[in-house]
N, C-alpha and C. Protein backbone atom coordinates (compact mmCIF):
# COMPACT_ATOMS: atom_id res chain seq x y z
N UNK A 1 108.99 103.34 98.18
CA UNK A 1 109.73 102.26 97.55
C UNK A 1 110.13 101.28 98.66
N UNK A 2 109.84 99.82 98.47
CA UNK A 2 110.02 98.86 99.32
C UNK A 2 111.22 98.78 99.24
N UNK A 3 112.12 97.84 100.46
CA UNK A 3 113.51 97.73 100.63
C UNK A 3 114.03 97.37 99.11
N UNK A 4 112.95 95.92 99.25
CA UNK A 4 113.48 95.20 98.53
C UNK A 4 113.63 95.97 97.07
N UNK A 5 112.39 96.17 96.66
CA UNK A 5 112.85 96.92 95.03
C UNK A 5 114.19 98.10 94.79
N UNK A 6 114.39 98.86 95.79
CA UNK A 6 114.94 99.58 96.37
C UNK A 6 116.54 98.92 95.97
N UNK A 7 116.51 97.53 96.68
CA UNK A 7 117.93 96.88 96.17
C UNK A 7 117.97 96.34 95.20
N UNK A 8 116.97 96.32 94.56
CA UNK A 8 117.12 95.36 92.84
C UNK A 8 117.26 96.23 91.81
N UNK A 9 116.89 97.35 91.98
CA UNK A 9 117.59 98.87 91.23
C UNK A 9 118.72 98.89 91.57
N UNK A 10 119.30 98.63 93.17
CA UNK A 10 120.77 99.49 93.30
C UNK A 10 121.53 98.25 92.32
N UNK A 11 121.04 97.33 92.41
CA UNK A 11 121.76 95.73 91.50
C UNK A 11 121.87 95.84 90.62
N UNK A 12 120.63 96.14 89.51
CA UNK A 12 120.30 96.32 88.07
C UNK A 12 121.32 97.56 87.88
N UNK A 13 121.36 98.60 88.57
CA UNK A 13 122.16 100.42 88.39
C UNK A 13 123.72 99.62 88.16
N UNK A 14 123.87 98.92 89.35
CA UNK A 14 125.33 98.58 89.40
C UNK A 14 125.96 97.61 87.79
N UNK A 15 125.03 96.93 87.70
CA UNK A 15 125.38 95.92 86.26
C UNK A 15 125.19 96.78 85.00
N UNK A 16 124.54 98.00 85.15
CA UNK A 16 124.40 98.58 83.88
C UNK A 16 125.32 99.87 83.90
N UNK A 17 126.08 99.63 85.11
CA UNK A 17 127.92 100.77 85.22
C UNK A 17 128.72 99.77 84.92
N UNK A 18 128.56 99.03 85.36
CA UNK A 18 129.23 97.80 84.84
C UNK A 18 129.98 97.36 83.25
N UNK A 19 128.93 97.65 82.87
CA UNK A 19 129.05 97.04 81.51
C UNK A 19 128.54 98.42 80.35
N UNK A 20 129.01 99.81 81.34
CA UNK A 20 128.89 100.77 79.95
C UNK A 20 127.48 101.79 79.92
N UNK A 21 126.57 100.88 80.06
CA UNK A 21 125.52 101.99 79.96
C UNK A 21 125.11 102.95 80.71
N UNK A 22 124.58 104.19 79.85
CA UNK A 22 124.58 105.72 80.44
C UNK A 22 123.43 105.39 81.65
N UNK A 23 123.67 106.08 83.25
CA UNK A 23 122.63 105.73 83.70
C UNK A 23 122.35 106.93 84.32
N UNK A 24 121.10 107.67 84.33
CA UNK A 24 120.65 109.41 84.76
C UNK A 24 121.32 109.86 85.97
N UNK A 25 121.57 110.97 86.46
CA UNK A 25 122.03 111.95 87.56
C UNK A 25 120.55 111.79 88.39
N UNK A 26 119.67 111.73 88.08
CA UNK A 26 117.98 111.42 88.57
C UNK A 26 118.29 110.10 89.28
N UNK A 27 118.29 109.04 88.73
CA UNK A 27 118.48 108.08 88.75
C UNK A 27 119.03 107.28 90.30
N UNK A 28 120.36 108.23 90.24
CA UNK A 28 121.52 107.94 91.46
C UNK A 28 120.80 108.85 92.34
N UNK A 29 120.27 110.03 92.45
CA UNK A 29 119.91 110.81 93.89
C UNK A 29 118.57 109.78 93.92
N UNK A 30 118.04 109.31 93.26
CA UNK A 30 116.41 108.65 93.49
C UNK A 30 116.61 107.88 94.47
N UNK A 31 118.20 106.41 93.87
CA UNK A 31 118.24 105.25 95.31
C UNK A 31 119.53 105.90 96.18
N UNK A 32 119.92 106.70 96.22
CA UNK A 32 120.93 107.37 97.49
C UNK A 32 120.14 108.56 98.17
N UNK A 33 119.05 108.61 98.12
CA UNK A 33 118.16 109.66 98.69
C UNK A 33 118.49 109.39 100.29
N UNK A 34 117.93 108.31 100.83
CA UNK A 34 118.03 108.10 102.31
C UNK A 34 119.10 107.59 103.01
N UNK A 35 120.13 108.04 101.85
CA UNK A 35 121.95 108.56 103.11
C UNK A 35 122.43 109.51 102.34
N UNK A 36 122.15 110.30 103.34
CA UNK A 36 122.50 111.99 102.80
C UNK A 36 124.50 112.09 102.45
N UNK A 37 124.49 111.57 103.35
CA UNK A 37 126.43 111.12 103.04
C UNK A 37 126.66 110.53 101.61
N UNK A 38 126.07 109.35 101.21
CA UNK A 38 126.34 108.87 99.88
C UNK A 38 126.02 109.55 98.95
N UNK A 39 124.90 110.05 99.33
CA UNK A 39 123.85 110.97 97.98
C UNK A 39 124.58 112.24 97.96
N UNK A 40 125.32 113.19 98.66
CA UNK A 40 126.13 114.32 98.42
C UNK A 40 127.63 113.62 97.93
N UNK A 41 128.15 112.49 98.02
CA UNK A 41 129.48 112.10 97.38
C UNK A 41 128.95 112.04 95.78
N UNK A 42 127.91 111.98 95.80
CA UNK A 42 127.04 110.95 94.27
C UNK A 42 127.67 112.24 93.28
N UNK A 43 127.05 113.54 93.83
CA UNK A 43 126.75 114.71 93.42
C UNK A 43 128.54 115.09 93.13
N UNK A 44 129.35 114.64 93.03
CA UNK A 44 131.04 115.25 92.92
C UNK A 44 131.27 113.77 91.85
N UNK A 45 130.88 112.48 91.50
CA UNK A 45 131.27 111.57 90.88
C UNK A 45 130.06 111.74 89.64
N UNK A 46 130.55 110.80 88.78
CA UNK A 46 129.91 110.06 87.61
C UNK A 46 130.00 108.90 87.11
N UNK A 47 128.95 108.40 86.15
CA UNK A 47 129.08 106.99 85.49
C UNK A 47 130.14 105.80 86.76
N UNK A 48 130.87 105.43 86.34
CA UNK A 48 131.78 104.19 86.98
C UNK A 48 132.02 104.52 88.40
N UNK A 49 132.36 105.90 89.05
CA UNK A 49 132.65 106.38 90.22
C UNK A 49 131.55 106.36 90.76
N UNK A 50 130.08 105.88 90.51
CA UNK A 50 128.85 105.76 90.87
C UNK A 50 128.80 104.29 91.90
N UNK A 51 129.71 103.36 91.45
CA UNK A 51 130.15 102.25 91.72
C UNK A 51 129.92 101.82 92.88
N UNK A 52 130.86 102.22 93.69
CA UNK A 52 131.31 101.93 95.04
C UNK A 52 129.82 102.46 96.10
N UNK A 53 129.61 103.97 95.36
CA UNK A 53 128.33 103.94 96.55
C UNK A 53 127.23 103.48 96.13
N UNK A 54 126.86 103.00 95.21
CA UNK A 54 125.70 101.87 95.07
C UNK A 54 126.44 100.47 96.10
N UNK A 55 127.50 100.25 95.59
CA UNK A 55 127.43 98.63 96.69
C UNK A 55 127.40 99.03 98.10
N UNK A 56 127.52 100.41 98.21
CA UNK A 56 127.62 101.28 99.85
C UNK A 56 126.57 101.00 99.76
N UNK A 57 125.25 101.35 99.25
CA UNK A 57 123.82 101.77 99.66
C UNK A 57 123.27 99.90 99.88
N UNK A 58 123.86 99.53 98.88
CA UNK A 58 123.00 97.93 98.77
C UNK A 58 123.31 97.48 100.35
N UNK A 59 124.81 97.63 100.48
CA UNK A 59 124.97 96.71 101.89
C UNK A 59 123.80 97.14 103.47
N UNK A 60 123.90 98.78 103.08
CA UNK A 60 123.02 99.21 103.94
C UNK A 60 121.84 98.91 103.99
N UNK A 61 121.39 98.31 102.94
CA UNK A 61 119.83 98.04 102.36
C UNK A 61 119.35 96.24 102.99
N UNK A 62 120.97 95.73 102.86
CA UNK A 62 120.65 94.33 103.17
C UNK A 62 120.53 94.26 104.72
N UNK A 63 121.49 94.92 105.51
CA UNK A 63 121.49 95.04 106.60
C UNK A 63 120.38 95.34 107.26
N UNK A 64 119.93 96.65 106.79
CA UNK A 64 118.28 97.19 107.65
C UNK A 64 117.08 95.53 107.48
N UNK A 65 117.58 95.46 106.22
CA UNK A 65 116.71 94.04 106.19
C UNK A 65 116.46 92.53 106.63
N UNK A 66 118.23 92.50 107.33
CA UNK A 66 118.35 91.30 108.56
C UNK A 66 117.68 91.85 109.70
């Protein structure tokens, strides 16, 4: 998975916690796979508490990409 798609999931994931819709336990380990730190917090939260480490993963995503 390219960076980029990579962050347009964590975007699309984030707007669809956002606004309610169910989004898979699959789903969240798929784009927190490559930070083992976020992706084991993932695994203790759900739905809305999914939140914060998606905008964790995005920032990391934009960064590797400057």
């Amino acid at each position: 998975m390219t960076l980029e798609h990579r962050l347009a999931l964590i975007i699309e994931t984030i707007r669809a916690l956002q606004i309610g819709l169910p989004v898979s336990t699959g789903r969240m380990t798929l784009l927190l796979e490559p930070w083992p730190d976020l992706y084991r917090d993932s695994l203790a939260r759900s739905g809305a508490g999914w939140i914060n480490l998606l905008q964790a993963a995005a920032a990391r995503v934009k960064r590797t990409m400057q």
